[in-house]
N, C-alpha and C. Protein backbone atom coordinates (compact mmCIF):
# COMPACT_ATOMS: atom_id res chain seq x y z
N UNK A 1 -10.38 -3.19 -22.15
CA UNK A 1 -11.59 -2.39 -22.09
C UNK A 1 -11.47 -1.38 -20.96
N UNK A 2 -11.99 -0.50 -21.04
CA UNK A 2 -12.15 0.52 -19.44
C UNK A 2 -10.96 1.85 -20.22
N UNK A 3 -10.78 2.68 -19.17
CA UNK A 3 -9.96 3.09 -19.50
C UNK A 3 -8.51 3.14 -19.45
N UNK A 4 -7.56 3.47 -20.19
CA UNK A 4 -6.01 3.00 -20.42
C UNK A 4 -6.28 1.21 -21.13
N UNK A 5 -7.17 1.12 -22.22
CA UNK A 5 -6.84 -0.14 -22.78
C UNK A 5 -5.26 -0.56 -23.20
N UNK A 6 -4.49 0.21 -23.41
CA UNK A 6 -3.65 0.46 -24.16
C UNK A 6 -2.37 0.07 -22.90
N UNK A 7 -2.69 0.04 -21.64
CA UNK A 7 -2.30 -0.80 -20.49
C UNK A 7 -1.94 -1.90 -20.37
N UNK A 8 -2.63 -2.81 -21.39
CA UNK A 8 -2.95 -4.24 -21.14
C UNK A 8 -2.26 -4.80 -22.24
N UNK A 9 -1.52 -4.30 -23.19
CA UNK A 9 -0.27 -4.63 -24.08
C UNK A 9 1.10 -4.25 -23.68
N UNK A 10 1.85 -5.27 -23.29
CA UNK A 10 3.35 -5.12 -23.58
C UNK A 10 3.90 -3.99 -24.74
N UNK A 11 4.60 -3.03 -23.76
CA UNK A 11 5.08 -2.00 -24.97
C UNK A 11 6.93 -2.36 -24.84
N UNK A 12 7.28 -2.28 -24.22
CA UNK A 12 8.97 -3.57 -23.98
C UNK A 12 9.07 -3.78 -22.54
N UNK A 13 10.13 -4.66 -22.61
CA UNK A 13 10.47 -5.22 -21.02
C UNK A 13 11.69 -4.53 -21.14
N UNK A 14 11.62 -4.70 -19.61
CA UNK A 14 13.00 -4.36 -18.79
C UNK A 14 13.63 -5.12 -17.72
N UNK A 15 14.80 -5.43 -17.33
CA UNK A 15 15.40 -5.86 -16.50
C UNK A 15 15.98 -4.76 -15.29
N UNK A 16 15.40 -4.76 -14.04
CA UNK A 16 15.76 -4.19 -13.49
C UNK A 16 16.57 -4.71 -12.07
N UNK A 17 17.56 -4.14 -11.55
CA UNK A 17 18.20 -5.04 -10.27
C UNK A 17 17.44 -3.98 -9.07
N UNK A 18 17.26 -5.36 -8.71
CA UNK A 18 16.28 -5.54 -7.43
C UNK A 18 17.09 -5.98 -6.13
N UNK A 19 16.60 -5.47 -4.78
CA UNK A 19 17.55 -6.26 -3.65
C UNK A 19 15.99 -6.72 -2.88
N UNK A 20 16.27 -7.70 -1.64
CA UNK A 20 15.22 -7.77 -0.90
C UNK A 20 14.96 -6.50 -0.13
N UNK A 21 13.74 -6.97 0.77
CA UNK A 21 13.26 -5.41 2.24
C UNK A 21 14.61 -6.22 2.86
N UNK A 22 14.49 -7.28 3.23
CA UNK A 22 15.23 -8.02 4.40
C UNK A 22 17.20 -7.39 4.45
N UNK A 23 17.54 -7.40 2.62
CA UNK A 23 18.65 -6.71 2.36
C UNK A 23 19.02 -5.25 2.83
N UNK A 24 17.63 -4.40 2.08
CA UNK A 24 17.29 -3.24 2.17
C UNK A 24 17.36 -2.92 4.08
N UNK A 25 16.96 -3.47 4.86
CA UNK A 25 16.94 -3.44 6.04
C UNK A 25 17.95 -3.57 7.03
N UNK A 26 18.84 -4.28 6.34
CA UNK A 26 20.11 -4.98 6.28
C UNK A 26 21.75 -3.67 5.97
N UNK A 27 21.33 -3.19 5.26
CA UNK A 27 22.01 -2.09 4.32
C UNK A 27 22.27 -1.10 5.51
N UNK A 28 20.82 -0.83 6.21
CA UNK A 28 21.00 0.51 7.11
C UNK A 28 21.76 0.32 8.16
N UNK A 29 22.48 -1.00 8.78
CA UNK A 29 23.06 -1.31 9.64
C UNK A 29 22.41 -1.91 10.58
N UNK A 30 22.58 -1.97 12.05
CA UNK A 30 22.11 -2.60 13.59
C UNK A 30 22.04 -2.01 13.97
N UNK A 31 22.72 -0.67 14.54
CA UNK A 31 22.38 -0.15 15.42
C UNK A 31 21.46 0.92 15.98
N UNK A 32 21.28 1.49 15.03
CA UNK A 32 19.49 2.28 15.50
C UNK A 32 18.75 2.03 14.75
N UNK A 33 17.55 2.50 15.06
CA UNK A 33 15.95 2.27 14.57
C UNK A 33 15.84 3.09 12.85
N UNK A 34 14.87 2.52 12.22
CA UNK A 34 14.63 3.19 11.02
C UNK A 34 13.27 3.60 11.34
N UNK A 35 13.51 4.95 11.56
CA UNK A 35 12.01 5.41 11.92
C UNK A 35 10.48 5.79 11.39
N UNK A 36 10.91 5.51 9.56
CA UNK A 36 10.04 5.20 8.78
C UNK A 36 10.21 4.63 7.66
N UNK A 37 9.88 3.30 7.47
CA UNK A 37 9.78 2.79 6.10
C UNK A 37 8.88 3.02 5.27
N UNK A 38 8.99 3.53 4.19
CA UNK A 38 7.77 4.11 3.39
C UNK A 38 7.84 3.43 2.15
N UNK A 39 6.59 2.66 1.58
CA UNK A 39 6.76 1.88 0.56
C UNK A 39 5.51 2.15 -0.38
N UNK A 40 6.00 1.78 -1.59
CA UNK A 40 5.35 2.27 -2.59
C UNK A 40 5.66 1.10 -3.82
N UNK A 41 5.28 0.33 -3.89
CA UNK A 41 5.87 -1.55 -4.70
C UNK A 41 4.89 -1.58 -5.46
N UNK A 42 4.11 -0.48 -5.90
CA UNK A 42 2.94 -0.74 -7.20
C UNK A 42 2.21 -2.06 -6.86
N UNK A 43 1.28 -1.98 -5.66
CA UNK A 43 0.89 -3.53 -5.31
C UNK A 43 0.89 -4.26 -4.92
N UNK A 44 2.19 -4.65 -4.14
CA UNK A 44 2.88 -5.28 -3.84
C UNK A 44 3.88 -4.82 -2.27
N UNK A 45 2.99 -4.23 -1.59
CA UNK A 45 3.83 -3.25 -0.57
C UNK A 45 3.70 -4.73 0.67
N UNK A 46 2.84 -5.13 0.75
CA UNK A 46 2.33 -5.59 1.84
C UNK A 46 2.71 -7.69 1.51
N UNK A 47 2.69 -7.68 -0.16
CA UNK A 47 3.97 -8.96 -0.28
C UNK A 47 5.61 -8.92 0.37
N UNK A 48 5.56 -7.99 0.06
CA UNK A 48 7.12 -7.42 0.99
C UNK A 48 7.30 -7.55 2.11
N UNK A 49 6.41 -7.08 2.97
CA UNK A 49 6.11 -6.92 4.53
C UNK A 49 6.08 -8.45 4.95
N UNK A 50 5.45 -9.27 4.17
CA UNK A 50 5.05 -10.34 4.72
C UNK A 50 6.86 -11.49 4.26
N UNK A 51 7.41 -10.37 3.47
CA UNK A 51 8.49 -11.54 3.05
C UNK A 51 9.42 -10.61 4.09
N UNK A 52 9.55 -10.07 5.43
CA UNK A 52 10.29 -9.98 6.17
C UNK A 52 10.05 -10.24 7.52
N UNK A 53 10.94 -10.95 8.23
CA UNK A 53 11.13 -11.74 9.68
C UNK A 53 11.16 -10.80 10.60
N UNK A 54 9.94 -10.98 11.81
CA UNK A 54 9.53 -10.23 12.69
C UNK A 54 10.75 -9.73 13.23
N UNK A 55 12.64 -9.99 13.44
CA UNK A 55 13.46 -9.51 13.65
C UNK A 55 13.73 -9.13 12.77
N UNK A 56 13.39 -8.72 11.72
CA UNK A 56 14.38 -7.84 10.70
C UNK A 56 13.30 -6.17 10.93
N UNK A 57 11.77 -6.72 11.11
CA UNK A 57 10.76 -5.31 11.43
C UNK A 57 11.00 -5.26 12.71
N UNK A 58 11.59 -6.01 13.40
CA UNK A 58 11.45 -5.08 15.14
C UNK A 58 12.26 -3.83 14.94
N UNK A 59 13.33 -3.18 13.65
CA UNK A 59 14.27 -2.26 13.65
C UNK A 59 13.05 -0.86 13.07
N UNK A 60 12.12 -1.22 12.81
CA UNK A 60 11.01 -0.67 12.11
C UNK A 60 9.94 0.41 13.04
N UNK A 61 10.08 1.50 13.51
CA UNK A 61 9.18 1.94 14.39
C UNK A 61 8.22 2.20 13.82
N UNK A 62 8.33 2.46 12.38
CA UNK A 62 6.70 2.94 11.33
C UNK A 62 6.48 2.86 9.99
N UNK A 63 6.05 2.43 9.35
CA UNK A 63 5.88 2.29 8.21
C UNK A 63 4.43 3.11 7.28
N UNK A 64 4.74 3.25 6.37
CA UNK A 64 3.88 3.77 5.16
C UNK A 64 3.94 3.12 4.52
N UNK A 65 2.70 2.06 4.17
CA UNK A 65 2.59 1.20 3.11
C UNK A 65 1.49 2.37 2.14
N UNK A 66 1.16 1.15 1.07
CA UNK A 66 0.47 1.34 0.25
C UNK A 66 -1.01 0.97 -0.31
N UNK A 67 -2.39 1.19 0.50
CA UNK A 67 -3.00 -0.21 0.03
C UNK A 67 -4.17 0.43 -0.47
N UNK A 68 -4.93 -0.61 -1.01
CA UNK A 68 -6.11 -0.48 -2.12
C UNK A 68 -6.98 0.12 -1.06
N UNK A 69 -8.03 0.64 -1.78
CA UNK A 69 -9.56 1.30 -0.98
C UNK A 69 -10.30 0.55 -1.56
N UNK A 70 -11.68 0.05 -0.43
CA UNK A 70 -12.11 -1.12 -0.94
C UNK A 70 -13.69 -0.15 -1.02
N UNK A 71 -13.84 0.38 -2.07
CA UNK A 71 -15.11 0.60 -3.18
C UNK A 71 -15.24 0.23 -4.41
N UNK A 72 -16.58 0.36 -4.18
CA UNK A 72 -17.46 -0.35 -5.74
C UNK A 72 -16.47 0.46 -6.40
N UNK A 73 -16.07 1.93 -6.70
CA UNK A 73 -15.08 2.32 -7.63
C UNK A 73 -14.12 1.37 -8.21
N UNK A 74 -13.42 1.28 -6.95
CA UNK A 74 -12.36 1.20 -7.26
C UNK A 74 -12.04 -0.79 -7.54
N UNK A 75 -13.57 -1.22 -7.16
CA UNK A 75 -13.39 -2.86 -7.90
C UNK A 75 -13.93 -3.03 -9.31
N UNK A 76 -14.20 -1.45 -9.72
CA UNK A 76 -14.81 -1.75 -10.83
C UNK A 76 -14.40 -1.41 -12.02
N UNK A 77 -14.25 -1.75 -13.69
CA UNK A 77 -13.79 -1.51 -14.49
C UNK A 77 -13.05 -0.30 -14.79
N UNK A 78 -13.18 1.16 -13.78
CA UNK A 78 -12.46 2.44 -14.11
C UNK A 78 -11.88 2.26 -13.40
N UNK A 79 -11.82 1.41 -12.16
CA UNK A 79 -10.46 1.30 -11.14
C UNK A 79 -10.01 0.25 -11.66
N UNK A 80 -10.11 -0.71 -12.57
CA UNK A 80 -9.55 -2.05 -12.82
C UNK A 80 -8.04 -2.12 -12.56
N UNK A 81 -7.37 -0.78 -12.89
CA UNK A 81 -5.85 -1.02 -12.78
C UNK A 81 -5.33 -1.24 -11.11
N UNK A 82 -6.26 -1.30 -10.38
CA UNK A 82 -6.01 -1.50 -8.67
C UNK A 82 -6.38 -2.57 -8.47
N UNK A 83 -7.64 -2.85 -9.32
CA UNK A 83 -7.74 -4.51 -8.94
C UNK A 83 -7.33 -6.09 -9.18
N UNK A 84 -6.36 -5.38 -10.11
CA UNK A 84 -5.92 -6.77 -10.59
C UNK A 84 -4.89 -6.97 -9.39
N UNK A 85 -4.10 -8.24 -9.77
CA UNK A 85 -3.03 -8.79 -9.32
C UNK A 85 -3.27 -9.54 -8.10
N UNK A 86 -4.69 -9.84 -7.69
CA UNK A 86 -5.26 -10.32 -5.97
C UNK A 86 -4.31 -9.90 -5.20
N UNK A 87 -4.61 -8.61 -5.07
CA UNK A 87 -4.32 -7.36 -4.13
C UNK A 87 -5.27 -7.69 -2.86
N UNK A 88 -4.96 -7.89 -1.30
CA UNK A 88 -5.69 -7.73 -0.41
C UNK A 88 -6.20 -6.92 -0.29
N UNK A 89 -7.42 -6.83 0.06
CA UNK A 89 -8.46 -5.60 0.68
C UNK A 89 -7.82 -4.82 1.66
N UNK A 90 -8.08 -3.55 1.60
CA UNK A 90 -7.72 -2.45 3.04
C UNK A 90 -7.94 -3.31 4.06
N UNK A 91 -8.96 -3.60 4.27
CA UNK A 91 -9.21 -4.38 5.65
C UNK A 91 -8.63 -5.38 6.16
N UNK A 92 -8.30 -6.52 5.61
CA UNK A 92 -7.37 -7.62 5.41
C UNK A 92 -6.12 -6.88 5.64
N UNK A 93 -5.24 -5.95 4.75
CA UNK A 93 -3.96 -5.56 5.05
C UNK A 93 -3.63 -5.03 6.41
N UNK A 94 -4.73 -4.21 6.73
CA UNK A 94 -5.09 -3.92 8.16
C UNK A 94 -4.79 -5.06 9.66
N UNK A 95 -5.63 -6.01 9.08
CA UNK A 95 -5.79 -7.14 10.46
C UNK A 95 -3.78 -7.54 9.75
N UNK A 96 -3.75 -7.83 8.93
CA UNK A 96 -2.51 -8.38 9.04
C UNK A 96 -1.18 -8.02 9.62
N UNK A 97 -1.50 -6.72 9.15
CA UNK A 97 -0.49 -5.91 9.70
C UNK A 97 -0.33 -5.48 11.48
N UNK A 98 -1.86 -5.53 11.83
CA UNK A 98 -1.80 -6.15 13.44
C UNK A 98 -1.33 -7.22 13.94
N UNK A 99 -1.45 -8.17 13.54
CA UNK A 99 -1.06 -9.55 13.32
C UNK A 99 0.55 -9.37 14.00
N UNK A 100 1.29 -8.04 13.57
CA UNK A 100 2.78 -8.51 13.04
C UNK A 100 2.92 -7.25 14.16
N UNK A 101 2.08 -6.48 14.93
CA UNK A 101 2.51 -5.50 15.89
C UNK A 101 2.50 -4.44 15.44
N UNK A 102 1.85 -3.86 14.31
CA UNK A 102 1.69 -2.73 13.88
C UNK A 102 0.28 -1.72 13.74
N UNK A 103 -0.02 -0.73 14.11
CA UNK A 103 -1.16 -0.14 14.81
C UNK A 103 -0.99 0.93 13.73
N UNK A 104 -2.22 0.90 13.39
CA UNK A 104 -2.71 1.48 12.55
C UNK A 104 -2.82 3.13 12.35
N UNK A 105 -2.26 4.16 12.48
CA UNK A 105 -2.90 5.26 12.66
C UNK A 105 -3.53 6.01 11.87
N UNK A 106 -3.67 6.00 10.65
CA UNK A 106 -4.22 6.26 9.80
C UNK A 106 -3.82 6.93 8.65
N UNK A 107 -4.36 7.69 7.33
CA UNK A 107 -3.46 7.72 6.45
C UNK A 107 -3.98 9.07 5.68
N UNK A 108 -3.06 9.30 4.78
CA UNK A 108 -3.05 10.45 3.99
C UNK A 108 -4.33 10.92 3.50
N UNK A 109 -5.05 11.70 3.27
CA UNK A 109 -6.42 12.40 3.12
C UNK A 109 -5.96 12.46 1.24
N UNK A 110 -6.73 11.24 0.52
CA UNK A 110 -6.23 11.94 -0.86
C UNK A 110 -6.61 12.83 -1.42
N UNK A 111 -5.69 13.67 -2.00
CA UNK A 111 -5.74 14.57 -2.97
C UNK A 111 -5.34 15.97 -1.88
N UNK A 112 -5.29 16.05 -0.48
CA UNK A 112 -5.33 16.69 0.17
C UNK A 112 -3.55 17.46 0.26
N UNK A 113 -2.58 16.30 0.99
CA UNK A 113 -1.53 16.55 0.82
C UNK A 113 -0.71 17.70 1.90
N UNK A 114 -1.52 17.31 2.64
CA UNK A 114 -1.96 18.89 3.94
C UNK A 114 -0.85 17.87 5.24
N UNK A 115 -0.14 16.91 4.86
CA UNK A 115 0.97 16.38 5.97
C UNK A 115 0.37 15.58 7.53
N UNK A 116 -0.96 15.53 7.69
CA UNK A 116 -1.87 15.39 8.56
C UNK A 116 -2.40 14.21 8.43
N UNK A 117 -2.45 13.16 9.15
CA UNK A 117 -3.35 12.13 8.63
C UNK A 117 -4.63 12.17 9.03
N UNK A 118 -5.49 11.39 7.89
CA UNK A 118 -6.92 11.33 8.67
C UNK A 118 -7.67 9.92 9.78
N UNK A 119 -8.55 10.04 9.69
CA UNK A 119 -8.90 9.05 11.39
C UNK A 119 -8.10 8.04 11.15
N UNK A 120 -7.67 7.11 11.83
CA UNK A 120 -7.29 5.79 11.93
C UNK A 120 -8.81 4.69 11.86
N UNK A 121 -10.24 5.18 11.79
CA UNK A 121 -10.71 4.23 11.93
C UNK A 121 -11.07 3.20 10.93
N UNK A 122 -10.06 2.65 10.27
CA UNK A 122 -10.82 1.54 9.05
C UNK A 122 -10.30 2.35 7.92
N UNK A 123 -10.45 1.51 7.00
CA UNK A 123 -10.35 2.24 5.57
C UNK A 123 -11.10 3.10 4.83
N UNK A 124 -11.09 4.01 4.04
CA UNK A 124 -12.08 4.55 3.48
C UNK A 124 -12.85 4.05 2.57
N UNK A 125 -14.15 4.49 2.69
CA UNK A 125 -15.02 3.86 1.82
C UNK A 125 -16.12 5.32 1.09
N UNK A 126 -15.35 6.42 1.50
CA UNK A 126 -16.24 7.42 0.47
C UNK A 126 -16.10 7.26 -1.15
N UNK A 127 -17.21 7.15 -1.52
CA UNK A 127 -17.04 6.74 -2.91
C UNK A 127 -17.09 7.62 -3.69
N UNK A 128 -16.89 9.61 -3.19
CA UNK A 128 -17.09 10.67 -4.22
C UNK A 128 -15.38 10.15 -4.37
N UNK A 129 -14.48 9.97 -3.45
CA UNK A 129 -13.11 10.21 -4.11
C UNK A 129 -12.89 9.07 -4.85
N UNK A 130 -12.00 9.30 -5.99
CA UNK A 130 -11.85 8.67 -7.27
C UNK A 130 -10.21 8.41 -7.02
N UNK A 131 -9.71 8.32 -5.90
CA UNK A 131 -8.42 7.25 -5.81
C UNK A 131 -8.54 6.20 -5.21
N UNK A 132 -7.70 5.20 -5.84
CA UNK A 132 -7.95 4.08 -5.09
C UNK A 132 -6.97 3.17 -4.22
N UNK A 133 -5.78 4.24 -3.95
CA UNK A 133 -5.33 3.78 -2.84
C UNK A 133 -4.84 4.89 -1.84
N UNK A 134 -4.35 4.09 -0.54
CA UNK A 134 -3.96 5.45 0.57
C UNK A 134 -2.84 5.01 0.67
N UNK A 135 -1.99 5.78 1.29
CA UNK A 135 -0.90 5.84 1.90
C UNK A 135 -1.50 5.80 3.54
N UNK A 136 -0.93 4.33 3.98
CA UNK A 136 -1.53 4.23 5.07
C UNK A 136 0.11 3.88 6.02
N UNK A 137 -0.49 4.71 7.75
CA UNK A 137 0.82 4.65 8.56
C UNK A 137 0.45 3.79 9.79
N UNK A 138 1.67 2.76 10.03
CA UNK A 138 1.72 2.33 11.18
C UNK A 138 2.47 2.45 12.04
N UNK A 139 2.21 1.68 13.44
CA UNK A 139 3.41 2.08 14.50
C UNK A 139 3.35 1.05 15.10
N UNK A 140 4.99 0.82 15.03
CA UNK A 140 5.38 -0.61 15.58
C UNK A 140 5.40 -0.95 17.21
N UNK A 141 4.33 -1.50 17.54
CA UNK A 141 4.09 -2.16 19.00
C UNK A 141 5.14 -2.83 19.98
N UNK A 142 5.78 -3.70 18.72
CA UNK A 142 6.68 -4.54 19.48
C UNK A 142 8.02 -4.54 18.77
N UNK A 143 8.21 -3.70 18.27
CA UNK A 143 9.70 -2.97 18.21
C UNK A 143 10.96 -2.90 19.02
N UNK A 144 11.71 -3.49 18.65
CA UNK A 144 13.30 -3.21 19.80
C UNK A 144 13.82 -1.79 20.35
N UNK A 145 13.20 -0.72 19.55
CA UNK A 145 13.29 0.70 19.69
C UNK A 145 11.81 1.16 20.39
N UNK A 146 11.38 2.06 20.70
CA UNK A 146 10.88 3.02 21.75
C UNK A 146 9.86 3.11 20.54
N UNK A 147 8.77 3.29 20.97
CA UNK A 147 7.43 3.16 20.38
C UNK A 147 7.53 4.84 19.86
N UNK A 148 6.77 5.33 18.94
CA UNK A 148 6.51 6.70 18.52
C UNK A 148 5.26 6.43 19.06
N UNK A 149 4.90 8.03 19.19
CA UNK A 149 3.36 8.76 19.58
C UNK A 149 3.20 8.70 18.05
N UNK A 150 1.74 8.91 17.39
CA UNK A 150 1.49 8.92 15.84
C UNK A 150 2.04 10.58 15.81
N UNK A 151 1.86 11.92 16.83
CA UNK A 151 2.43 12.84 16.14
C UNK A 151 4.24 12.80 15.79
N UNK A 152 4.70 11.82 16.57
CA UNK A 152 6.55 11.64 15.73
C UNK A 152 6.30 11.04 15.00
N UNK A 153 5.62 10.52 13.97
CA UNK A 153 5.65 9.94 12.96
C UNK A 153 5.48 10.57 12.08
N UNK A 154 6.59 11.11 10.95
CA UNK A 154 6.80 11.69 9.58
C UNK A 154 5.90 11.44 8.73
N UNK A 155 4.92 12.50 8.03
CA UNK A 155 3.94 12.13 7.68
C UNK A 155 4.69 12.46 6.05
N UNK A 156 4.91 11.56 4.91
CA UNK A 156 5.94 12.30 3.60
C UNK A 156 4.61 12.71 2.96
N UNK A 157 4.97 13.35 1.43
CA UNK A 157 4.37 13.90 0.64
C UNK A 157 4.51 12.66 -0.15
């Protein structure tokens, strides 16, 4: 029901090869910092995060996850495709991601695309915009590498 019914049927499977973050992290070598991890896991950005060992993110000075906006929109049948899968709330991904030494600075203005982020304070909750997730940036606190200011932090498209 809602819109994209046509979502909710299997049209074929695929097998795709997959590595871990922990691999992926692994790949870039030891010896310097990866100065932005930017993730985009359809959902699943912040299952990832949590399936890697505070020494494998100390190589991590910033990250761009991915996370839901927590409005009536977007919990409701025209956002349904964001709400499935018990996706944590913005807010929740937030404290967690403090949790692990990562500071919040805030995230992409949607629809904007202007390279700038907007406030760091909390998630958005304007309910004229009709996306329902941000591209949200952090900065790693307790990092083995040298902390970024939020303006060295690569803001992508």
């Amino acid at each position: 029901e809602g819109w994209a019914a046509w979502c909710n049927r299997t049209l074929e499977q695929r097998t795709v090869p997959t590595i871990s973050l922990a691999d992926a992290i692994a790949l870039t070598g030891s010896v310097l910092p990866i100065r932005l991890l930017k993730m985009d896991a359809q959902g699943v950005d912040l299952a990832l995060i949590r399936s890697a060992s505070p020494s494998e993110l100390a190589r991590v000075q910033a990250i761009c996850l991915e996370l839901p906006r927590d409005t009536a929109y977007c919990r409701s049948s025209a956002g349904a495709l964001y709400a499935r899968g018990g996706r944590e709330s913005c807010a929740a991904s937030l404290a967690y991601m403090r949790s692990r030494g990562f500071v919040y600075i805030g995230h992409e203005t949607p629809g904007v695309g202007s390279g700038k982020l907007a406030s760091p304070e909390g998630c958005p909750t304007n309910e004229a915009i009709r996306t329902c997730e941000i591209q949200a940036y952090f900065i790693n606190e307790r990092g083995r590498f040298p902390k970024l200011s939020p303006e060295e932090v690569p803001v992508l498209p």
